[in-house]
Protein backbone atom coordinates (compact mmCIF):
# COMPACT_ATOMS: atom_id res chain seq x y z
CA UNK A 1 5.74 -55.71 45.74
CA UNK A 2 7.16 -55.22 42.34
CA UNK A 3 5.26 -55.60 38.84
CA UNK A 4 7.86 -58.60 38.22
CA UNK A 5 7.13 -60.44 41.91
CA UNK A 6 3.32 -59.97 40.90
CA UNK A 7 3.73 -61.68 37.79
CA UNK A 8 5.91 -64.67 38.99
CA UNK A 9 3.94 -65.00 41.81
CA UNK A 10 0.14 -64.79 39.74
CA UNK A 11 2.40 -67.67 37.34
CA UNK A 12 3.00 -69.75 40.07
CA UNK A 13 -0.89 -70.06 41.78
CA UNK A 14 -1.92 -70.31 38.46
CA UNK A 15 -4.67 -72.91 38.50
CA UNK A 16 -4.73 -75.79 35.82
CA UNK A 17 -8.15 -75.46 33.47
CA UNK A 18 -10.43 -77.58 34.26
CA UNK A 19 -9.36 -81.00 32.00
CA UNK A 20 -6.32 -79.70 30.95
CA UNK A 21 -3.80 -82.71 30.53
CA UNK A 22 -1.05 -80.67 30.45
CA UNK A 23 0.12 -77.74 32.95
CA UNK A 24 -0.25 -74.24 31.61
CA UNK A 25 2.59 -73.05 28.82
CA UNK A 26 4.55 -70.53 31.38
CA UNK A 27 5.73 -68.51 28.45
CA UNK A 28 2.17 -67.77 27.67
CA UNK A 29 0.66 -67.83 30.69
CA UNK A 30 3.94 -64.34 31.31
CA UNK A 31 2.65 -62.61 27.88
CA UNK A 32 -1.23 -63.01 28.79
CA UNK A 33 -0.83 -61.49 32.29
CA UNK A 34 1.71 -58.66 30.76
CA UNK A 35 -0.62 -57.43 28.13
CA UNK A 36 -2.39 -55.30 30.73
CA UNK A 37 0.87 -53.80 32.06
CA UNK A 38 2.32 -53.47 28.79
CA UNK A 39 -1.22 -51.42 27.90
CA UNK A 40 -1.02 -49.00 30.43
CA UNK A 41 2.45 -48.55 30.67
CA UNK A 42 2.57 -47.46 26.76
CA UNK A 43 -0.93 -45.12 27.49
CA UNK A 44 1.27 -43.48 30.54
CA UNK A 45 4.20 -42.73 28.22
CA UNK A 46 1.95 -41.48 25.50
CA UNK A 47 0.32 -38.82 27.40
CA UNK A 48 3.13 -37.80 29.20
CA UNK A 49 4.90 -37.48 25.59
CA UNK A 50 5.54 -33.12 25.09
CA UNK A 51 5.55 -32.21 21.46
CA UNK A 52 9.44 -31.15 20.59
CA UNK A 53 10.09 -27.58 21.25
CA UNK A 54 9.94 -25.10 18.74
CA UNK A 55 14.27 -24.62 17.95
CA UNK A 56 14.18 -20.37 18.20
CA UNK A 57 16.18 -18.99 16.12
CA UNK A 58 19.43 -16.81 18.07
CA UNK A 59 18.26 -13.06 17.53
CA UNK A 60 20.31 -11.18 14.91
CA UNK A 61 22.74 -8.04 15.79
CA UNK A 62 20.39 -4.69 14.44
CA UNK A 63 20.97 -1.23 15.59
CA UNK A 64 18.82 1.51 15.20
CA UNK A 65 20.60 3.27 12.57
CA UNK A 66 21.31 0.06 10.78
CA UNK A 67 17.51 0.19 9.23
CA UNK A 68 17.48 3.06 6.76
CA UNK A 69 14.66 6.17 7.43
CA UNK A 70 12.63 7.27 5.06
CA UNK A 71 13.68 9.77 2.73
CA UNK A 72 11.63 12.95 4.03
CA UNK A 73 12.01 12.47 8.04
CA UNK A 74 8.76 15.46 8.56
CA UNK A 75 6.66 15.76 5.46
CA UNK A 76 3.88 17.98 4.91
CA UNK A 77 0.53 16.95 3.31
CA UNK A 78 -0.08 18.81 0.04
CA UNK A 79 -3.47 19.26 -1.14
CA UNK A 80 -5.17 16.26 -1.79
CA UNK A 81 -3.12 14.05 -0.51
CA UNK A 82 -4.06 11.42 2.79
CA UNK A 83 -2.41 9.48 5.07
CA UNK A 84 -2.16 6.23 2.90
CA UNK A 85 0.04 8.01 0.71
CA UNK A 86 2.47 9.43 3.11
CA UNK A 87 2.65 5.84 4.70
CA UNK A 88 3.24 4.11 1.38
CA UNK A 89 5.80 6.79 0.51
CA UNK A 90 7.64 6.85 3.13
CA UNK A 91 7.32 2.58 5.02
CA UNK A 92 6.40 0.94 1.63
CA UNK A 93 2.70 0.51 2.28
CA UNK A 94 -0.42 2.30 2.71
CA UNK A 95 -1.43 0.32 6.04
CA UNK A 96 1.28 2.01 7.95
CA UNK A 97 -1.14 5.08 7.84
CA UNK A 98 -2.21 3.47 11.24
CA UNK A 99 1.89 4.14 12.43
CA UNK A 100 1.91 7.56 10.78
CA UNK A 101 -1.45 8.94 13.05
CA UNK A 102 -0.34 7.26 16.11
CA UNK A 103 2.93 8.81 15.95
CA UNK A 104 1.94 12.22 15.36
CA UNK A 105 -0.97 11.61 17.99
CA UNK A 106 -3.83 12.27 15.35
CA UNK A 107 -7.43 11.32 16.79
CA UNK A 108 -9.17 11.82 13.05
CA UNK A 109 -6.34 10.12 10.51
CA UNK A 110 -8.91 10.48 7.85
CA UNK A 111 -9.00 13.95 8.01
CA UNK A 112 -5.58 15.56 7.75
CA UNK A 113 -5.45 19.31 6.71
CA UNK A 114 -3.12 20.25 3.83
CA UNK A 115 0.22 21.95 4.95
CA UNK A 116 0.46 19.84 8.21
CA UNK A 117 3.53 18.76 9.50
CA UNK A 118 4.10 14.65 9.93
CA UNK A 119 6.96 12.99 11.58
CA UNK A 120 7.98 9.93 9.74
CA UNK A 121 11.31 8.31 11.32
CA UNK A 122 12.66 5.22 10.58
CA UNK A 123 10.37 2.35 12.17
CA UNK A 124 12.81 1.79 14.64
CA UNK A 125 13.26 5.27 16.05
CA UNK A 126 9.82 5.87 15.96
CA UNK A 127 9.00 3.27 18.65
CA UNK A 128 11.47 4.59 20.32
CA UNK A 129 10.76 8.16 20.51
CA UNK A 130 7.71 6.64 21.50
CA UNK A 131 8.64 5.23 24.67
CA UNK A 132 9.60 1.73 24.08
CA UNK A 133 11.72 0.20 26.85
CA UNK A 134 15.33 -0.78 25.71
CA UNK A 135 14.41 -4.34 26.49
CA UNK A 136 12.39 -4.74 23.29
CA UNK A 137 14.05 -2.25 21.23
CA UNK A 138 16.57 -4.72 19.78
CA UNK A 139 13.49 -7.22 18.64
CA UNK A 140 12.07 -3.95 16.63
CA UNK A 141 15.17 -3.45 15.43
CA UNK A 142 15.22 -6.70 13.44
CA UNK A 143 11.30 -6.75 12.43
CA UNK A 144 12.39 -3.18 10.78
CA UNK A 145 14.72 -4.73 9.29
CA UNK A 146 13.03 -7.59 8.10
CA UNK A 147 10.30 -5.43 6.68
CA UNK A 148 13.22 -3.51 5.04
CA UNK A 149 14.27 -6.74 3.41
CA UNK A 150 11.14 -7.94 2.50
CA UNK A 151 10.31 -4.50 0.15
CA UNK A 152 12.62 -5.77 -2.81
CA UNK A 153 12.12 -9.70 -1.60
CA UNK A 154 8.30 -9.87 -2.12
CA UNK A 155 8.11 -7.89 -5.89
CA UNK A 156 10.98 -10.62 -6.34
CA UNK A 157 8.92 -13.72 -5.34
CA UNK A 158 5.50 -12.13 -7.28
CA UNK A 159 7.56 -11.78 -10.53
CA UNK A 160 8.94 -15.29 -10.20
CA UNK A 161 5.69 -16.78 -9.23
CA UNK A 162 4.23 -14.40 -12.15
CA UNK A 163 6.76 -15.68 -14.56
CA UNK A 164 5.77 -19.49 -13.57
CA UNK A 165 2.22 -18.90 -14.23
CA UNK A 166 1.19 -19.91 -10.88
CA UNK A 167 -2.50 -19.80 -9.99
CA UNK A 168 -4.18 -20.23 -6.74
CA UNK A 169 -4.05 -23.45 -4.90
CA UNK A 170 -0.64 -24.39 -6.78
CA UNK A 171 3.31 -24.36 -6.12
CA UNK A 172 6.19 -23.59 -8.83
CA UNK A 173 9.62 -23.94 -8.47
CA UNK A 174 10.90 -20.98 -6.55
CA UNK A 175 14.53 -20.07 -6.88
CA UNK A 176 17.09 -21.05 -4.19
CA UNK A 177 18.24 -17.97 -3.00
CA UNK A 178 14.97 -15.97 -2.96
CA UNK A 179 13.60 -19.11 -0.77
CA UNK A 180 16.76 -18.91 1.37
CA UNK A 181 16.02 -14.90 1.87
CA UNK A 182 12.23 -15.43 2.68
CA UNK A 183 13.16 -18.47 4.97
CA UNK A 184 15.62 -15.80 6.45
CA UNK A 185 13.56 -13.65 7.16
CA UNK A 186 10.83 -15.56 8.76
CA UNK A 187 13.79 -16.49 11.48
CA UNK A 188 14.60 -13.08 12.29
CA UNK A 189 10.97 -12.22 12.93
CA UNK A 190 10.49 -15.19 14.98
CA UNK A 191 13.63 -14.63 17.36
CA UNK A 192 11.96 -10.82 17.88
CA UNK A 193 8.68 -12.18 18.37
CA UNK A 194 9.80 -14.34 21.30
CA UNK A 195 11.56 -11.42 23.06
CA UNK A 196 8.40 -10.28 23.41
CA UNK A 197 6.56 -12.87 23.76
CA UNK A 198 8.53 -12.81 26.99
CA UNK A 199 7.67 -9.50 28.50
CA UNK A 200 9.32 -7.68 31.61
CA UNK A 201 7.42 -7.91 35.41
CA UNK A 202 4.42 -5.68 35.13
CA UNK A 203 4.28 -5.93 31.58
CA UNK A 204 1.97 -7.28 29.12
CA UNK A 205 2.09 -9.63 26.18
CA UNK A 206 1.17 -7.37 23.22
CA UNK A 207 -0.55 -9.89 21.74
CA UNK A 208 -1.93 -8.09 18.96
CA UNK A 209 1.51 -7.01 17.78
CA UNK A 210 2.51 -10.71 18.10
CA UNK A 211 -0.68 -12.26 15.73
CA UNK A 212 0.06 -9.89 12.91
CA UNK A 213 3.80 -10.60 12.86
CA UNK A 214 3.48 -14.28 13.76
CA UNK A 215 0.63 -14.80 10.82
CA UNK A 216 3.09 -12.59 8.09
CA UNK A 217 5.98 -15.05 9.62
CA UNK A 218 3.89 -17.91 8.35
CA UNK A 219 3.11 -16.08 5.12
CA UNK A 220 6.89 -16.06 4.38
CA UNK A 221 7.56 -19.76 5.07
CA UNK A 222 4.96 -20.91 2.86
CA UNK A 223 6.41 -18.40 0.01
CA UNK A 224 9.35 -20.20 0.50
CA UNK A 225 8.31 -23.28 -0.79
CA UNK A 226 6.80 -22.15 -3.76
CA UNK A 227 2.95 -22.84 -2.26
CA UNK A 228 0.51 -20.84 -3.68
CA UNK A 229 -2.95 -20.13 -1.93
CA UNK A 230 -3.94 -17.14 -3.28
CA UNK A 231 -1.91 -15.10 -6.07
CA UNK A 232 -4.44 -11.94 -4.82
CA UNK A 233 -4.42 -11.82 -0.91
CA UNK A 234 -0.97 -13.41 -0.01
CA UNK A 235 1.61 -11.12 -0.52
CA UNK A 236 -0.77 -8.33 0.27
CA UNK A 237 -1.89 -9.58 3.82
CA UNK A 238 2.12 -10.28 5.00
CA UNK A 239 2.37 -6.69 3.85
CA UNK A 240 -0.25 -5.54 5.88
CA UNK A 241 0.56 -7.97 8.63
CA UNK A 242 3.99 -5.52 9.19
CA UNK A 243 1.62 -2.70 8.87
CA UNK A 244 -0.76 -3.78 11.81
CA UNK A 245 1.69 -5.30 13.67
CA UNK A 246 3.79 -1.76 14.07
CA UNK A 247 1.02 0.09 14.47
CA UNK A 248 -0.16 -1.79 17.63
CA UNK A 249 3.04 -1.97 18.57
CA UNK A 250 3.36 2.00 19.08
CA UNK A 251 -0.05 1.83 20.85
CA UNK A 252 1.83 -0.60 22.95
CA UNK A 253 4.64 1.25 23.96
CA UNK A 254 2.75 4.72 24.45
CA UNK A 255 0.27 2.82 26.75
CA UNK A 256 3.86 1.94 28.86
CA UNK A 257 3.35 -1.81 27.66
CA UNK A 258 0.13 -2.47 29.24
């Protein structure tokens, strides 16, 4: 029997209260015996509700040689010098040393003799020269790139934000298009991470590669909006976020994606 058959038979054997003068107002005799239906049917549709999807961003067009390499593709430590400053010479910061030891297979990266001999490819060609499937190559591709954008983007947004005298815990007025290229590139890194987010049968989820891009991806959007958290640790953990996240990336892809 249907909900509505229920309901006009339950109206129809519905008994007169006891002294009641008058028979029973149909109309609200209906709503009382609805209420309960009406209850659960909204409770049904509420937890069968899905948030909306995330809308992912169409991956961008990168090739290999489309991200620049560093200037010196094999450097060789002088006397003195360390790991932290061969990454922030040649990838723009110091926590790519992790990139630079895994890529020249060093087990001690604190100790580095002088007059050794240190790849240092483009970020790109480096994960591939270190065994990255072609499948994901394209999403490093565009987080190189991204990175590549972000080293005259960031000084941009901490003189602006310097300039508006922003302290922690505040927001100033950003300018249009450095919000539109922070914005941008907070797109592009989330259309690489869910390539691999998505990895091929019998491979796994880096997931350690994904939580340092996805939290410097965050880092960018909020930049974009002028928010201010900390004028100290922002800028310098999405930095490092890149840093990490292409260093375990390498370990990744030598490890043949498990």
């Amino acid at each position: 029997m249907s909900i509505q058959l229920y309901l006009h038979a339950m109206l129809r054997t519905a008994p007169q209260m006891p002294g009641s003068r008058r028979a029973l107002n149909p109309q609200k005799v209906m709503r009382h015996l609805l209420l309960p239906f009406l209850s659960v049917l909204l409770l049904v549709l509420g937890c069968n509700r899905k948030p909306p999807k995330a809308v992912i961003p169409p991956l961008p067009s990168v090739k290999i040689e489309d991200v620049a390499a560093p200037a010196n593709p094999m450097v060789t430590i002088a006397r003195g010098s360390n790991l932290r400053e061969v990454a922030t010479t040649a990838y723009g910061h110091e926590d790519f040393s992790g990139f630079v030891a895994v890529l020249n297979g060093m087990a001690d990266p604190e100790r580095v003799e002088a007059g050794a001999v240190l790849k240092t490819p483009s970020l790109p060609a480096g994960m591939r020269d270190a065994g990255l499937d072609p499948a994901y190559q394209p999403a490093f591709n565009v987080l190189a790139h991204a990175w590549a954008e972000l080293r005259t983007a960031l000084p941009d947004y901490e003189r602006e934000r310097y300039a508006a005298r922003a302290g922690d815990e505040s927001t100033f007025a950003i300018t249009a298009p450095l919000s539109r290229r922070l914005r941008q590139c907070a797109d592009d890194m989330d259309a690489a991470l869910d390539v691999l987010a998505h990895p091929k049968e019998g491979h796994k989820m880096p997931r350690s590669t994904l939580g340092k891009f996805a939290g410097a991806s965050g880092l960018l959007r909020q930049f974009a909006t002028g928010k201010v958290y900390s004028s100290d640790y922002d800028v310098f953990l999405a930095e490092k976020g890149f840093g990490l996240g292409f260093t375990y990336a390498l370990i990744w892809a030598q490890s043949h994606h498990q």
